[in-house]
Protein backbone atom coordinates (compact mmCIF):
# COMPACT_ATOMS: atom_id res chain seq x y z
CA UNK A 1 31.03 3.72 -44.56
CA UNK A 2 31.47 0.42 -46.88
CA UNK A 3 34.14 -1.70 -46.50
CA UNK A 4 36.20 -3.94 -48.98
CA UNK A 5 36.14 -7.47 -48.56
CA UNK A 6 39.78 -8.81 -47.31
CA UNK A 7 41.34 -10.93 -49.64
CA UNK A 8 42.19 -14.59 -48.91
CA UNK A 9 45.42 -16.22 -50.08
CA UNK A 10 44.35 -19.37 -51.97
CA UNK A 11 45.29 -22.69 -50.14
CA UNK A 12 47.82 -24.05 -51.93
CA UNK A 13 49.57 -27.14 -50.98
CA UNK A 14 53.15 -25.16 -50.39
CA UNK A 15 51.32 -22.19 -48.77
CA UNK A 16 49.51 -24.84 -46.71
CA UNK A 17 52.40 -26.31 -45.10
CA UNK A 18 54.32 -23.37 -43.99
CA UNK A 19 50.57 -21.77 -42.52
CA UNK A 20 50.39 -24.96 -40.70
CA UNK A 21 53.70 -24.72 -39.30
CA UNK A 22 53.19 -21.13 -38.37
CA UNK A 23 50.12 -21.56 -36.40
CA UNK A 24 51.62 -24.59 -34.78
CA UNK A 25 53.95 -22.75 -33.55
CA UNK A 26 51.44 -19.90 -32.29
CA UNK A 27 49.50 -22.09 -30.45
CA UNK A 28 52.39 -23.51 -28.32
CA UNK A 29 53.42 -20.21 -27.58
CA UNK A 30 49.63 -19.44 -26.50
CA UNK A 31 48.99 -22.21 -24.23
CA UNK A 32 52.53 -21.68 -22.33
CA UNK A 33 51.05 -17.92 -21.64
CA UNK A 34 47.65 -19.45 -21.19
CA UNK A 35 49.56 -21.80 -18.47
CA UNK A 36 51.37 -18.90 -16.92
CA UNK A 37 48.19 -16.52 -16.33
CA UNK A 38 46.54 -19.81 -15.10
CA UNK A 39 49.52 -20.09 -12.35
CA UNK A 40 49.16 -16.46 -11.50
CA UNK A 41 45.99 -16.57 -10.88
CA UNK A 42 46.51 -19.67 -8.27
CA UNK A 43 48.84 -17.53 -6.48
CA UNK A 44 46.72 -14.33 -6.26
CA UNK A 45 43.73 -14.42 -4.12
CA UNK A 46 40.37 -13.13 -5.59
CA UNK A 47 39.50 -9.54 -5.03
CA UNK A 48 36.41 -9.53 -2.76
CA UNK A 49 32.88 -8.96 -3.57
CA UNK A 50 31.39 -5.61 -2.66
CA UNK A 51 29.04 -6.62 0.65
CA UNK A 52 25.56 -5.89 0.64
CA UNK A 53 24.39 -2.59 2.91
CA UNK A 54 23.45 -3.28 5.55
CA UNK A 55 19.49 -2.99 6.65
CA UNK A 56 18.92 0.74 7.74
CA UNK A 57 18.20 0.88 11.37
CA UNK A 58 17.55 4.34 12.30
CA UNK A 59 14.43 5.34 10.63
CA UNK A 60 11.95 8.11 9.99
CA UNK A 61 8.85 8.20 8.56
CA UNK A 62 7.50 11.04 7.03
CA UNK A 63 4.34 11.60 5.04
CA UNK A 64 0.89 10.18 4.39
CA UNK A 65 1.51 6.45 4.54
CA UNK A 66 4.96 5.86 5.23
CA UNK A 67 4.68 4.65 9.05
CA UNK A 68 1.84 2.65 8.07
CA UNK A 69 4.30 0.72 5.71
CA UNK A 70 7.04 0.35 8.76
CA UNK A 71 4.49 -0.75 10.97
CA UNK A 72 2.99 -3.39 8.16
CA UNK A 73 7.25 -4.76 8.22
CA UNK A 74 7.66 -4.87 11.60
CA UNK A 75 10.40 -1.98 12.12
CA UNK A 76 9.01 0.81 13.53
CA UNK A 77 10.08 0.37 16.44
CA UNK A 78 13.70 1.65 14.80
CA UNK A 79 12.06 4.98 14.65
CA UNK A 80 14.47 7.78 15.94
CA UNK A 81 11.25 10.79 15.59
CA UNK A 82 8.13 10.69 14.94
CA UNK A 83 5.68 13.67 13.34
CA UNK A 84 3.21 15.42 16.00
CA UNK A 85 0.43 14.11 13.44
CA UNK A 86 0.95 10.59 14.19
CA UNK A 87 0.83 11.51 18.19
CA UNK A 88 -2.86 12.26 17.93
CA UNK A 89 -5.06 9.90 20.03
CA UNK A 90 -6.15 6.70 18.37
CA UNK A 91 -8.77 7.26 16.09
CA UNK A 92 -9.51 5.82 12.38
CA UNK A 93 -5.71 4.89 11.39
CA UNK A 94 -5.52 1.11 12.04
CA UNK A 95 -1.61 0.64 11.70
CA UNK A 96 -1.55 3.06 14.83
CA UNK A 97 -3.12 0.35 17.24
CA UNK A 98 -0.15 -1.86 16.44
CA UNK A 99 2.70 0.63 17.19
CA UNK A 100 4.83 -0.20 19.28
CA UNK A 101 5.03 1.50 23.26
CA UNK A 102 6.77 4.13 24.48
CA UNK A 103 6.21 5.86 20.33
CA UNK A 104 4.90 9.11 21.85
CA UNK A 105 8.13 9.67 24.00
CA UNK A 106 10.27 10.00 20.29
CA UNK A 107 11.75 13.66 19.84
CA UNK A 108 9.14 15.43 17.22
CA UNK A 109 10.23 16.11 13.26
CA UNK A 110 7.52 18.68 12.73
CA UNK A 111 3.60 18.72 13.00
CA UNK A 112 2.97 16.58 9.75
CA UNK A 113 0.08 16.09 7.76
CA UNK A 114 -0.83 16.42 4.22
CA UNK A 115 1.57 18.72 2.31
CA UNK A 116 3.85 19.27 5.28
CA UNK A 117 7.93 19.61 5.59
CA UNK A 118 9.46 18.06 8.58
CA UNK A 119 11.62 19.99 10.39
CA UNK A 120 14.82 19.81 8.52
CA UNK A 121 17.22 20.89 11.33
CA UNK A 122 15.71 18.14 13.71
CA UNK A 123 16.14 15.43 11.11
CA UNK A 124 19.79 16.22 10.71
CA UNK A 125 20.65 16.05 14.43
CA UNK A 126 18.35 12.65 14.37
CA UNK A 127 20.91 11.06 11.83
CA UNK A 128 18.68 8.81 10.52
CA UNK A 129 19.91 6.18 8.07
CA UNK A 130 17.07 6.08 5.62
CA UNK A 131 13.94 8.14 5.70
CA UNK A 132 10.62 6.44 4.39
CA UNK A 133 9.02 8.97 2.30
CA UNK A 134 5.33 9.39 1.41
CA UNK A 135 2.76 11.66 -0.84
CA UNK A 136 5.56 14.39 -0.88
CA UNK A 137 6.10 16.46 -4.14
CA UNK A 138 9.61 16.76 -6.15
CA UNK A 139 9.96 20.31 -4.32
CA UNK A 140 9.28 19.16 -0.76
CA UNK A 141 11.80 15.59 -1.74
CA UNK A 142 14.86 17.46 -3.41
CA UNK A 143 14.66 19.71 0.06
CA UNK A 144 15.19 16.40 2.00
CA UNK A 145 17.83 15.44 -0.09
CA UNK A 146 19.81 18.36 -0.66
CA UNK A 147 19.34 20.74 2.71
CA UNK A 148 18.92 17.36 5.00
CA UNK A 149 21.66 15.24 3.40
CA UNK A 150 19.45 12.11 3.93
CA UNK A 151 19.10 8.54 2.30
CA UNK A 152 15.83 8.67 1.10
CA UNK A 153 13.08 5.84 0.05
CA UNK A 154 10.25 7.65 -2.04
CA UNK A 155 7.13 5.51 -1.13
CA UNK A 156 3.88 5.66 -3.21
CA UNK A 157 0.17 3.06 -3.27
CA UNK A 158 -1.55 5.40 -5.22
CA UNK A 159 -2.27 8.94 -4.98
CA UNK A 160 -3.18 10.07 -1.46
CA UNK A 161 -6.68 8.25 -0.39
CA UNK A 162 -6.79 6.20 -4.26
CA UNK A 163 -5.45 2.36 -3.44
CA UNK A 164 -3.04 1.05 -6.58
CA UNK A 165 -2.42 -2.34 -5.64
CA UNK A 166 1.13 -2.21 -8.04
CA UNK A 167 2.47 0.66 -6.60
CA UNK A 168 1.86 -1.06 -3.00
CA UNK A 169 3.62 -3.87 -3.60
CA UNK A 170 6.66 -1.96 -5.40
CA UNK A 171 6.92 -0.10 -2.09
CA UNK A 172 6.62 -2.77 0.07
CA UNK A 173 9.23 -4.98 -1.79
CA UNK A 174 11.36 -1.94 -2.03
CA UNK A 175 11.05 -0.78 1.90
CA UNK A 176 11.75 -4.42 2.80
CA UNK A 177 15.05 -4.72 1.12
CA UNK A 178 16.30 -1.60 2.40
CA UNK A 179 15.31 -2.41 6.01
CA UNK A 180 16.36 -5.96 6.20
CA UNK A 181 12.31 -7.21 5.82
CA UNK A 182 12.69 -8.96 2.10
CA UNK A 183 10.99 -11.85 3.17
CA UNK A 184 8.50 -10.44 5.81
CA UNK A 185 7.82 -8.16 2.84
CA UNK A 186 7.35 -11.09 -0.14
CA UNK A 187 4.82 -12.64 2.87
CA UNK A 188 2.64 -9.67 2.88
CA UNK A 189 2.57 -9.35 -1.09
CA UNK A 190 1.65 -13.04 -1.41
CA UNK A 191 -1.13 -12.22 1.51
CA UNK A 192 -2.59 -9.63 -0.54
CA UNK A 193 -2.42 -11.20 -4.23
CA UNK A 194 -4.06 -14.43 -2.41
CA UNK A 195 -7.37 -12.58 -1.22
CA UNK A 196 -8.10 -10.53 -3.60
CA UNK A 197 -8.08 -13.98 -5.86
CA UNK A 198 -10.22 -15.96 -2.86
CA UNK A 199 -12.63 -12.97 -3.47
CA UNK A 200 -12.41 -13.23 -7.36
CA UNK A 201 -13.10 -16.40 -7.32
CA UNK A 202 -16.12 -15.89 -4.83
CA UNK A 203 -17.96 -13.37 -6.85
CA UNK A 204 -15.90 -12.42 -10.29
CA UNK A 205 -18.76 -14.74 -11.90
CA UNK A 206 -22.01 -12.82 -10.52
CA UNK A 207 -23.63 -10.31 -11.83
CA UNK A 208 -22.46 -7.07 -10.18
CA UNK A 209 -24.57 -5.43 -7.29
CA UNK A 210 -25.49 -1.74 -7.28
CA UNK A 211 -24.12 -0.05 -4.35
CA UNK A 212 -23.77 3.29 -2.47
CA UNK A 213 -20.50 4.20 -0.49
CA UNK A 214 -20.93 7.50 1.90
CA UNK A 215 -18.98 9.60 3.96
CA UNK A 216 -15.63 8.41 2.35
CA UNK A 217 -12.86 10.87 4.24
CA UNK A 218 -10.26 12.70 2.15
CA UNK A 219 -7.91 15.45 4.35
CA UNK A 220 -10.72 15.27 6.92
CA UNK A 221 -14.02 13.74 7.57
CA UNK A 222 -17.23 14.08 5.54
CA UNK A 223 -20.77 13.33 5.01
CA UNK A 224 -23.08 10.80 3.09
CA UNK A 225 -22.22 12.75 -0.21
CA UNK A 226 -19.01 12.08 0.29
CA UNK A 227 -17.51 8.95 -1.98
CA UNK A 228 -15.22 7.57 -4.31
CA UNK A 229 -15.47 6.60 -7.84
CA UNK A 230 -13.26 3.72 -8.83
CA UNK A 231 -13.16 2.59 -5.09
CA UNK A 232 -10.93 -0.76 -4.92
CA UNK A 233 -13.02 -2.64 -2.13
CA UNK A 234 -16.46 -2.06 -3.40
CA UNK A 235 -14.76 -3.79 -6.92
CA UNK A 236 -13.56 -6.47 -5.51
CA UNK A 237 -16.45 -6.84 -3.63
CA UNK A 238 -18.37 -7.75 -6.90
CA UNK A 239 -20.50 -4.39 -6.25
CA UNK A 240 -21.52 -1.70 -9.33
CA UNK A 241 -20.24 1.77 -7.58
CA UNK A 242 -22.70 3.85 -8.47
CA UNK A 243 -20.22 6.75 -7.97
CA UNK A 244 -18.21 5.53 -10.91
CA UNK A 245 -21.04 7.07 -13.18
CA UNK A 246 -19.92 10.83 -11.47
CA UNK A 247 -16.60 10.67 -13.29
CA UNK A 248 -13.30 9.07 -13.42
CA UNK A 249 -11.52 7.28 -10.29
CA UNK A 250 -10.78 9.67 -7.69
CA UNK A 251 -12.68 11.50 -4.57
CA UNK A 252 -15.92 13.56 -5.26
CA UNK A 253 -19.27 15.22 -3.19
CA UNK A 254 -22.39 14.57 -4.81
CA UNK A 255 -25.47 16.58 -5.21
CA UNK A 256 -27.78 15.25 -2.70
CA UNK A 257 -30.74 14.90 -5.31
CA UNK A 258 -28.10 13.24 -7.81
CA UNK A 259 -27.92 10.51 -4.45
CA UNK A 260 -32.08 10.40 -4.51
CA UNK A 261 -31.95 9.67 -7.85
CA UNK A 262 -29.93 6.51 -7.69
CA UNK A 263 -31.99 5.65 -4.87
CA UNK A 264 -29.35 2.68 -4.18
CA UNK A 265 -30.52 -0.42 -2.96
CA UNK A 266 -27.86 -1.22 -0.54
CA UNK A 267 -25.88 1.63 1.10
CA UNK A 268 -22.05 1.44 2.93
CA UNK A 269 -21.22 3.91 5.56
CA UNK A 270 -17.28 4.65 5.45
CA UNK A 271 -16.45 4.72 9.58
CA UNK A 272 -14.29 7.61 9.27
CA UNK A 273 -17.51 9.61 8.48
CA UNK A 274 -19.87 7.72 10.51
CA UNK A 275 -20.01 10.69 13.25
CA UNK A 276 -20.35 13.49 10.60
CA UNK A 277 -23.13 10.95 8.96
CA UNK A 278 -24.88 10.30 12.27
CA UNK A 279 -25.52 14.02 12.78
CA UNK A 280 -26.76 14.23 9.44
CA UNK A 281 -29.48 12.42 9.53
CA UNK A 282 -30.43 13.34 13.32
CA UNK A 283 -30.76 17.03 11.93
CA UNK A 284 -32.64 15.66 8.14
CA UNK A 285 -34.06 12.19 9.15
CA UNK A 286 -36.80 12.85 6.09
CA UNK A 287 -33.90 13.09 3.78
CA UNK A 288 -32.44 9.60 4.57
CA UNK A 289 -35.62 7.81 4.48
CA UNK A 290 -36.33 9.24 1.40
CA UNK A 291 -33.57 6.40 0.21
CA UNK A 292 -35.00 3.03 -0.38
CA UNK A 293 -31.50 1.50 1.64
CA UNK A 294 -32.64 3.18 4.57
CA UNK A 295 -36.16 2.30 4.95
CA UNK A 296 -35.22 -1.72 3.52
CA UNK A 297 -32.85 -1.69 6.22
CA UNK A 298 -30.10 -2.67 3.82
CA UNK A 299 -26.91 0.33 5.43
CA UNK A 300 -23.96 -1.65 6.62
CA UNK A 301 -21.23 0.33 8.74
CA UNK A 302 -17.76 -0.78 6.99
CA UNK A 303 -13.85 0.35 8.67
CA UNK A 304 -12.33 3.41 7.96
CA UNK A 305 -10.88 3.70 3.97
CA UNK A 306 -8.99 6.62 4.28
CA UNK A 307 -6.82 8.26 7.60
CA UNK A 308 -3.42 9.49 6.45
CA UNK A 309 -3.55 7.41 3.40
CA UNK A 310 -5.25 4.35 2.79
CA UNK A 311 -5.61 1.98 5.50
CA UNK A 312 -4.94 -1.16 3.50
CA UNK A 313 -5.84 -3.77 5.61
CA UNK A 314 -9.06 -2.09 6.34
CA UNK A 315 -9.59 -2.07 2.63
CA UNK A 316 -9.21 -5.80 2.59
CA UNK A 317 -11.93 -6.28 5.41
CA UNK A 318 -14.29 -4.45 3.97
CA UNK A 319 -14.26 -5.86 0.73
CA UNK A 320 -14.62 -9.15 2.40
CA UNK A 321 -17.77 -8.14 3.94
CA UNK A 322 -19.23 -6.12 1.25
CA UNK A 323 -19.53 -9.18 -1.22
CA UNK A 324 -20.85 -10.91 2.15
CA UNK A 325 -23.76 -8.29 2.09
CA UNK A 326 -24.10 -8.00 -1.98
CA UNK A 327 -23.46 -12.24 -2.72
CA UNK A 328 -24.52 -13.74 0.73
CA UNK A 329 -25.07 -17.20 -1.14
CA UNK A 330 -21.32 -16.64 -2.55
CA UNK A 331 -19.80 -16.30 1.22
CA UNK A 332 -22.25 -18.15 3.20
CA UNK A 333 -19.41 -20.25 4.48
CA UNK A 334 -17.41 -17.33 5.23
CA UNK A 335 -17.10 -15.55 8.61
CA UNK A 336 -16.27 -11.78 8.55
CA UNK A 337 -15.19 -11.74 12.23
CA UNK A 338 -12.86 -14.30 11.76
CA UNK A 339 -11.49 -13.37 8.29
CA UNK A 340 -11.10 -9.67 9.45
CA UNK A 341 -9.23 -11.11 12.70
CA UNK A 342 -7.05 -13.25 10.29
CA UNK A 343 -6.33 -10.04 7.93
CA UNK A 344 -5.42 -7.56 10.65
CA UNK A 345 -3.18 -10.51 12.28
CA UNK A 346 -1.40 -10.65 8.82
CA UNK A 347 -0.59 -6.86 8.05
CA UNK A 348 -0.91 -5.63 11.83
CA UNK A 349 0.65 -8.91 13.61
CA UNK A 350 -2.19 -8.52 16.34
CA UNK A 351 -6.24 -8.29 15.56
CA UNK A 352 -6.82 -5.47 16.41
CA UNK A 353 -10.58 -5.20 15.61
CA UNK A 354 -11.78 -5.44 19.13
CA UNK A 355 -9.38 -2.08 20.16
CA UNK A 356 -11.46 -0.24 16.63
CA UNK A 357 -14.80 -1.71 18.15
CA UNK A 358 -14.11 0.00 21.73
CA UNK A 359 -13.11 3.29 19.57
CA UNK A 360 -16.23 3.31 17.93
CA UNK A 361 -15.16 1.75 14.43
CA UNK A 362 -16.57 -1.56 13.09
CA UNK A 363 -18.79 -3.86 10.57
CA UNK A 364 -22.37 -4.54 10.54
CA UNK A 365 -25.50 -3.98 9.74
CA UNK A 366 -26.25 0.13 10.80
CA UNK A 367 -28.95 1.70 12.86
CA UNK A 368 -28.81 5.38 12.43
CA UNK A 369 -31.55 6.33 14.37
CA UNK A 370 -29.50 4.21 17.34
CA UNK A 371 -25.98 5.07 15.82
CA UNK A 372 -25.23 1.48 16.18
CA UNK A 373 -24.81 -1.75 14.09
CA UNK A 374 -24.67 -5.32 14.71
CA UNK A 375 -21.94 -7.48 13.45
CA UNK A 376 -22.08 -8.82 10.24
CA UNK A 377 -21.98 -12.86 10.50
């Protein structure tokens, strides 16, 4: 709606005066209130400011991911449960060499796995504090929240078994400031951000590699035609996936004769399907030597991707020693034992790659008529 301009007396010299006078007048009486409230103020103490919540310390993890996220902050050893799934005897899920003792002996929330509800009942009577939560749908959450009563931190790197480096770091930054980690937290982003730069910088100027990765597992192990398009490692490992010509990012099988027909010159073996893979090719050895990486000796064995989410650190290592293998002049200075050491040190607070070695899980250059490998240098 328009408005009409207020008028404005004109100044003269007798309206002057007595305006002056006026205001004079209002400005006293304004700074004797403005002295009063000012005195007041002296007298009453300042109302407090609301305290910061204090870091949760009975936790539960629950989902595809979440414990690995505890275990990368160093808390889950606040755990008050634990699901049956992550009770299973060490196998391709890194984080789970680094728990901490006496995990097994924690009262059970439910069987867990993909897709799975804890046992609602049993999370009550824990009385957890905050409950990390991972690859859960809005159905399976609002149960948590509403039948459970719990504080609950949704956590999310990606869709189940696809790495997103943002969504990582959100989580982590998030997790830490609710469990009193912020800083531990900030160390593991600036961790990250600085290798996958030290690997840009190694290789983000050669041309890119063509590459094979096999027996990549997604809700269970699987063979050589197993992969991933868009798969983060072999990317930053300066390679050209040859699965990202199948479709967009995301876990696929191939046709065997699409594989022939790529005939890729260097080929990766994913650990978590290295027993499926093994058995493969002692049933159809003519089919893998059909493959020009097999008979050029050129298949490296690389750590598990994938085991109840992504195993991040692992990710890291093996990107580190794929651009070893596909730009050996780029990392000739570089040793893969030691930088994988360093890595799991960082996310894991132990190297644990000599506990994955005795469990059958490690990097080098493959034999698959042995079903061994020698360590990559």
């Amino acid at each position: 709606m328009d408005t009409k301009p207020t008028r404005r007396t004109p100044d003269t010299p007798a309206t002057s005066a007595r305006t002056r006078t006026i205001n004079h007048g209002a400005a006293a009486r304004c700074t004797r209130r403005q002295l009063l409230a000012l005195l007041a103020a002296t007298l009453i103490p300042p109302a407090p400011s609301p305290a910061r919540a204090a870091p949760s310390q009975r936790l539960l993890a629950i989902g595809p991911g979440a414990l690995r996220l505890l275990t990368y902050l160093a808390v889950a050893d606040r755990l008050v449960g634990v699901e049956d799934f992550e009770r299973r005897a060490l196998t391709t899920s890194s984080y789970r060499y680094a728990l901490p003792t006496g995990i097994d002996a924690l009262p059970s929330i439910g069987p867990g796995g993909p897709g799975r509800m804890p046992d609602l009942e049993q999370v009550l009577r824990l009385r957890p504090d905050l409950v990390a939560a991972a690859a859960l749908d809005d159905q399976q959450l609002q149960a948590l929240r509403a039948r459970a009563g719990v504080e609950l931190l949704v956590l999310d790197y990606g869709d189940t078994g696809i790495l997103r480096i943002d969504e990582l770091i959100g989580s982590l930054q998030a997790l830490g400031e609710a469990v009193g980690r912020g800083q531990r937290a900030a160390q593991l982003v600036a961790a990250l951000t600085d290798e996958l730069d030290a690997l840009h910088r190694r290789v983000g100027a050669t041309p890119p590699v063509a590459a094979y990765l096999g027996g990549v597992s997604m809700q269970g192990s699987h063979g050589l035609t197993s992969t991933q398009a868009g798969h983060q490692p072999l990317r930053w490992a300066g390679a050209q996936n040859l699965a990202d010509r199948a479709g967009p990012a995301g876990h696929l099988f191939l046709d065997r004769e699409q594989l022939l027909l790529w005939d890729p010159p260097v080929l990766f073996i994913d650990g978590g399907g290295l027993a499926g893979i093994l058995t493969e090719y002692a049933r159809d050895p003519g089919f893998y030597h059909r493959l020009r990486a097999v008979r050029t000796g050129q298949v490296w064995l690389t750590l598990p991707f994938n085991a109840y989410n992504t195993n991040v650190e692992n990710a890291l290592v093996n990107a580190w020693m794929m651009a070893k293998v596909l730009h050996p002049e780029a990392l000739a200075d570089i040793d893969i034992g030691a930088r994988a050491g360093a890595i799991m040190r960082t996310f894991l607070g132990a190297d644990i790659m000599p506990a994955l070695a005795e469990h059958g899980h490690g990097l080098g250059r493959l034999d698959l008529e042995r079903g061994r490998w020698t360590p990559v240098s």
